[in-house]
Protein backbone atom coordinates (compact mmCIF):
# COMPACT_ATOMS: atom_id res chain seq x y z
CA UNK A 1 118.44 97.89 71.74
CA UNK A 2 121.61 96.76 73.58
CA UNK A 3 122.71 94.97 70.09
CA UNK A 4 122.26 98.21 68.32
CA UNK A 5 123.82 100.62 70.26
CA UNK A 6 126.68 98.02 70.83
CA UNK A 7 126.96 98.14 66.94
CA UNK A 8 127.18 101.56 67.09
CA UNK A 9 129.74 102.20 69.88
CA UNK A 10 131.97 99.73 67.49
CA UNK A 11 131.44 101.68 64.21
CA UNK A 12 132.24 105.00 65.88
CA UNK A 13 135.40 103.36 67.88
CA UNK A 14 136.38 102.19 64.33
CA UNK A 15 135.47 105.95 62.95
CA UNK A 16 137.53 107.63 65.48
CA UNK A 17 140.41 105.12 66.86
CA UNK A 18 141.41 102.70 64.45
CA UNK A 19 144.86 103.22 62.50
CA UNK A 20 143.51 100.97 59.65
CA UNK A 21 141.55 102.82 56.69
CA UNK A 22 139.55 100.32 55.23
CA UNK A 23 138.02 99.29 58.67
CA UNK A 24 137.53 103.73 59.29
CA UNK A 25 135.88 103.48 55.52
CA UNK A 26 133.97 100.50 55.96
CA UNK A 27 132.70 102.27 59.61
CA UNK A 28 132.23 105.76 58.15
CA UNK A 29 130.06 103.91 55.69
CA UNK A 30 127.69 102.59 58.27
CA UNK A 31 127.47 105.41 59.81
CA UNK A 32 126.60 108.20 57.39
CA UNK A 33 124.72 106.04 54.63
CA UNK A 34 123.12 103.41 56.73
CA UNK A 35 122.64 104.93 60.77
CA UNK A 36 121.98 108.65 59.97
CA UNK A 37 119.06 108.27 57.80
CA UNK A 38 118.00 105.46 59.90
CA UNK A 39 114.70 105.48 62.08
CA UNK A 40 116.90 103.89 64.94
CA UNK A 41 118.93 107.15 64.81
CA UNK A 42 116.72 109.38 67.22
CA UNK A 43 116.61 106.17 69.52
CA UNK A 44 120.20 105.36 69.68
CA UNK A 45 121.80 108.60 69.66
CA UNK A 46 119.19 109.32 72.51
CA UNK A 47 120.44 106.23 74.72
CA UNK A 48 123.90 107.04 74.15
CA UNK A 49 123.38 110.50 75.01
CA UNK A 50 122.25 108.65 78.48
CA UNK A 51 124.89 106.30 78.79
CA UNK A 52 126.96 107.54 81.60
CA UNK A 53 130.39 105.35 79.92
CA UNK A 54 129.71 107.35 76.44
CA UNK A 55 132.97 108.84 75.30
CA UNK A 56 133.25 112.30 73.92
CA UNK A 57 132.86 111.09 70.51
CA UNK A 58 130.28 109.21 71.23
CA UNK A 59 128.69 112.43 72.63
CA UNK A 60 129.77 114.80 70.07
CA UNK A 61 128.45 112.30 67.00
CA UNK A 62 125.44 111.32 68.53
CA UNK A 63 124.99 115.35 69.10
CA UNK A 64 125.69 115.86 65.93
CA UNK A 65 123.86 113.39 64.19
CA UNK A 66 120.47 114.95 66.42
CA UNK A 67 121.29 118.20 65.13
CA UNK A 68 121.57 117.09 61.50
CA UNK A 69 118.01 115.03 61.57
CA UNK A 70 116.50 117.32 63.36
CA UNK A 71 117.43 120.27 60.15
CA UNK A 72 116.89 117.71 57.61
CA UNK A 73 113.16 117.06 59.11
CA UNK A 74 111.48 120.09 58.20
CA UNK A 75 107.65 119.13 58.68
CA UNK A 76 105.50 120.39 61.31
CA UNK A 77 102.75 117.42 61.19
CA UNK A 78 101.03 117.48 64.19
CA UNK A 79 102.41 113.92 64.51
CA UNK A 80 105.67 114.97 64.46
CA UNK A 81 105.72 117.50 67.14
CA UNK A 82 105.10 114.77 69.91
CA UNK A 83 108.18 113.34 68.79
CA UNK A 84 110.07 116.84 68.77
CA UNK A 85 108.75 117.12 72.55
CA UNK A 86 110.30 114.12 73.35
CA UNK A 87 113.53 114.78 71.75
CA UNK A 88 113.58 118.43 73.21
CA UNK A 89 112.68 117.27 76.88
CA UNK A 90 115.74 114.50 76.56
CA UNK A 91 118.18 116.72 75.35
CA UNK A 92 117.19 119.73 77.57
CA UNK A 93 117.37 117.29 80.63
CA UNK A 94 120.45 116.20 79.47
CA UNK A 95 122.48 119.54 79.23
CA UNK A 96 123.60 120.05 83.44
CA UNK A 97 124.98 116.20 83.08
CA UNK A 98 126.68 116.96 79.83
CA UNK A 99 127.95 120.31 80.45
CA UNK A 100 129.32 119.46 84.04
CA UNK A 101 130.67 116.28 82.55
CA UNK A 102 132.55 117.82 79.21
CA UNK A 103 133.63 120.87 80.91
CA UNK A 104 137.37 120.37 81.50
CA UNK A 105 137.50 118.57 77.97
CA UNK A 106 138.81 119.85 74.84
CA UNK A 107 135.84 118.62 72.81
CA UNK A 108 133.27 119.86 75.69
CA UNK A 109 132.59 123.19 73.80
CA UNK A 110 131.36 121.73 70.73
CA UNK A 111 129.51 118.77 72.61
CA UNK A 112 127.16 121.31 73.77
CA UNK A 113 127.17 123.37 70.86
CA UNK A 114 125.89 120.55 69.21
CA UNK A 115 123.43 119.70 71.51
CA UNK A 116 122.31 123.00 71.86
CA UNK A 117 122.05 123.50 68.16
CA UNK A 118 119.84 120.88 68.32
CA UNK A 119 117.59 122.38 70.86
CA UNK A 120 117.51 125.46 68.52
CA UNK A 121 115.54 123.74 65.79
CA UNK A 122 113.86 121.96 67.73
CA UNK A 123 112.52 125.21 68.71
CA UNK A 124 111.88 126.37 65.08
CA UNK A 125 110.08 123.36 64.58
CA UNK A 126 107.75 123.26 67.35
CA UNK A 127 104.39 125.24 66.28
CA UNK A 128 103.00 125.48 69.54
CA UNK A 129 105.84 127.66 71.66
CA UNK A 130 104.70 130.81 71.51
CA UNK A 131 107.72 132.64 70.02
CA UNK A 132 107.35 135.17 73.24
CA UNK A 133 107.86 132.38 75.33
CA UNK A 134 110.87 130.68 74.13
CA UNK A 135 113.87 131.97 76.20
CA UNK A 136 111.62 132.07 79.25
CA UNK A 137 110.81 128.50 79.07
CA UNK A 138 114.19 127.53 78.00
CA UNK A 139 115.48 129.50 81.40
CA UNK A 140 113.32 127.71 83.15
CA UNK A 141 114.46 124.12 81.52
CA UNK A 142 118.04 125.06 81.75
CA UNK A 143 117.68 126.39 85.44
CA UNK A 144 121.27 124.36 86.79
CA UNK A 145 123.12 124.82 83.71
CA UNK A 146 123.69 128.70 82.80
CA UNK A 147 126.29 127.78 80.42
CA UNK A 148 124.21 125.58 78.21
CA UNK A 149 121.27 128.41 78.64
CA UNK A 150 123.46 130.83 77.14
CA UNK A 151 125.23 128.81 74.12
CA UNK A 152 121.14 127.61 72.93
CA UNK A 153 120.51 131.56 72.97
CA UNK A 154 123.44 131.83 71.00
CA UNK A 155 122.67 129.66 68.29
CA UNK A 156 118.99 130.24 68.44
CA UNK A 157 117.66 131.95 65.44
CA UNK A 158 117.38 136.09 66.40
CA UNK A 159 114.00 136.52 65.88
CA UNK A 160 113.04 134.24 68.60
CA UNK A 161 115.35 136.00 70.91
CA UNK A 162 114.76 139.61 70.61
């Protein structure tokens, strides 16, 4: 996986730094044609979520790119909501890190935004949570990190929070 999320890092250092066009093109390419609809997307964008030396960016696309997956994969198959588990314990564990971490930055805000607009479909996806339940058990998840708590209530649908 190393390879991979080395490729990665590259394509979105090319995306985001690099003066030349054809190389932020050529990068751009990868990333929305080939990576998004990948299956290695949900693997990689969860690692680099991890990675204590992602940059901002990094954060933010791999957020993003979550968020966008997670709204383009509308079945509930019982298969699927494993998965969703998966995904929502990761990013749920991940908020205190990321929201102490992005604070102080400009792009902090929409970092966990994104990653809490993630957790909100993953939410409307998962067939099991009693609707009831959801903010409780999200409280409960988001325990050290009141700030993420409150910006997944705020982009959570408002049926599930009333």
């Amino acid at each position: 996986m190393s390879a991979e999320i080395d490729r990665l890092r590259h394509a979105l250092a090319s995306m985001y730094t690099c003066a030349d066009a054809a190389e932020r093109n050529s990068a751009d390419k990868f990333l929305q044609v080939e990576f998004l609809y990948s299956q290695e997307c949900w693997d990689l964008s969860i690692a680099l979520l991890k990675l204590p030396t992602a940059t901002s960016y990094e954060h933010l696309f791999c957020a993003r790119a979550l968020h966008v997956r997670l709204r383009c994969s509308v079945s509930k198959a019982e298969r699927k909501q494993v998965q969703f588990l998966s995904i929502l314990f990761v990013l749920t564990s991940s908020l205190p890190y990321t929201t102490a971490r992005w604070s102080h930055e400009p792009s902090g805000r929409t970092i966990l935004t994104q990653i809490c607009s993630a957790v909100a479909v993953l939410v409307c996806k998962m067939e099991s949570w009693e609707t009831k339940m959801v903010v409780k058990d999200l409280a409960l998840s988001f325990a050290a990190a009141n700030m993420a708590m409150l910006e997944t209530i705020r982009v959570l649908p408002v049926s599930l929070v009333i």
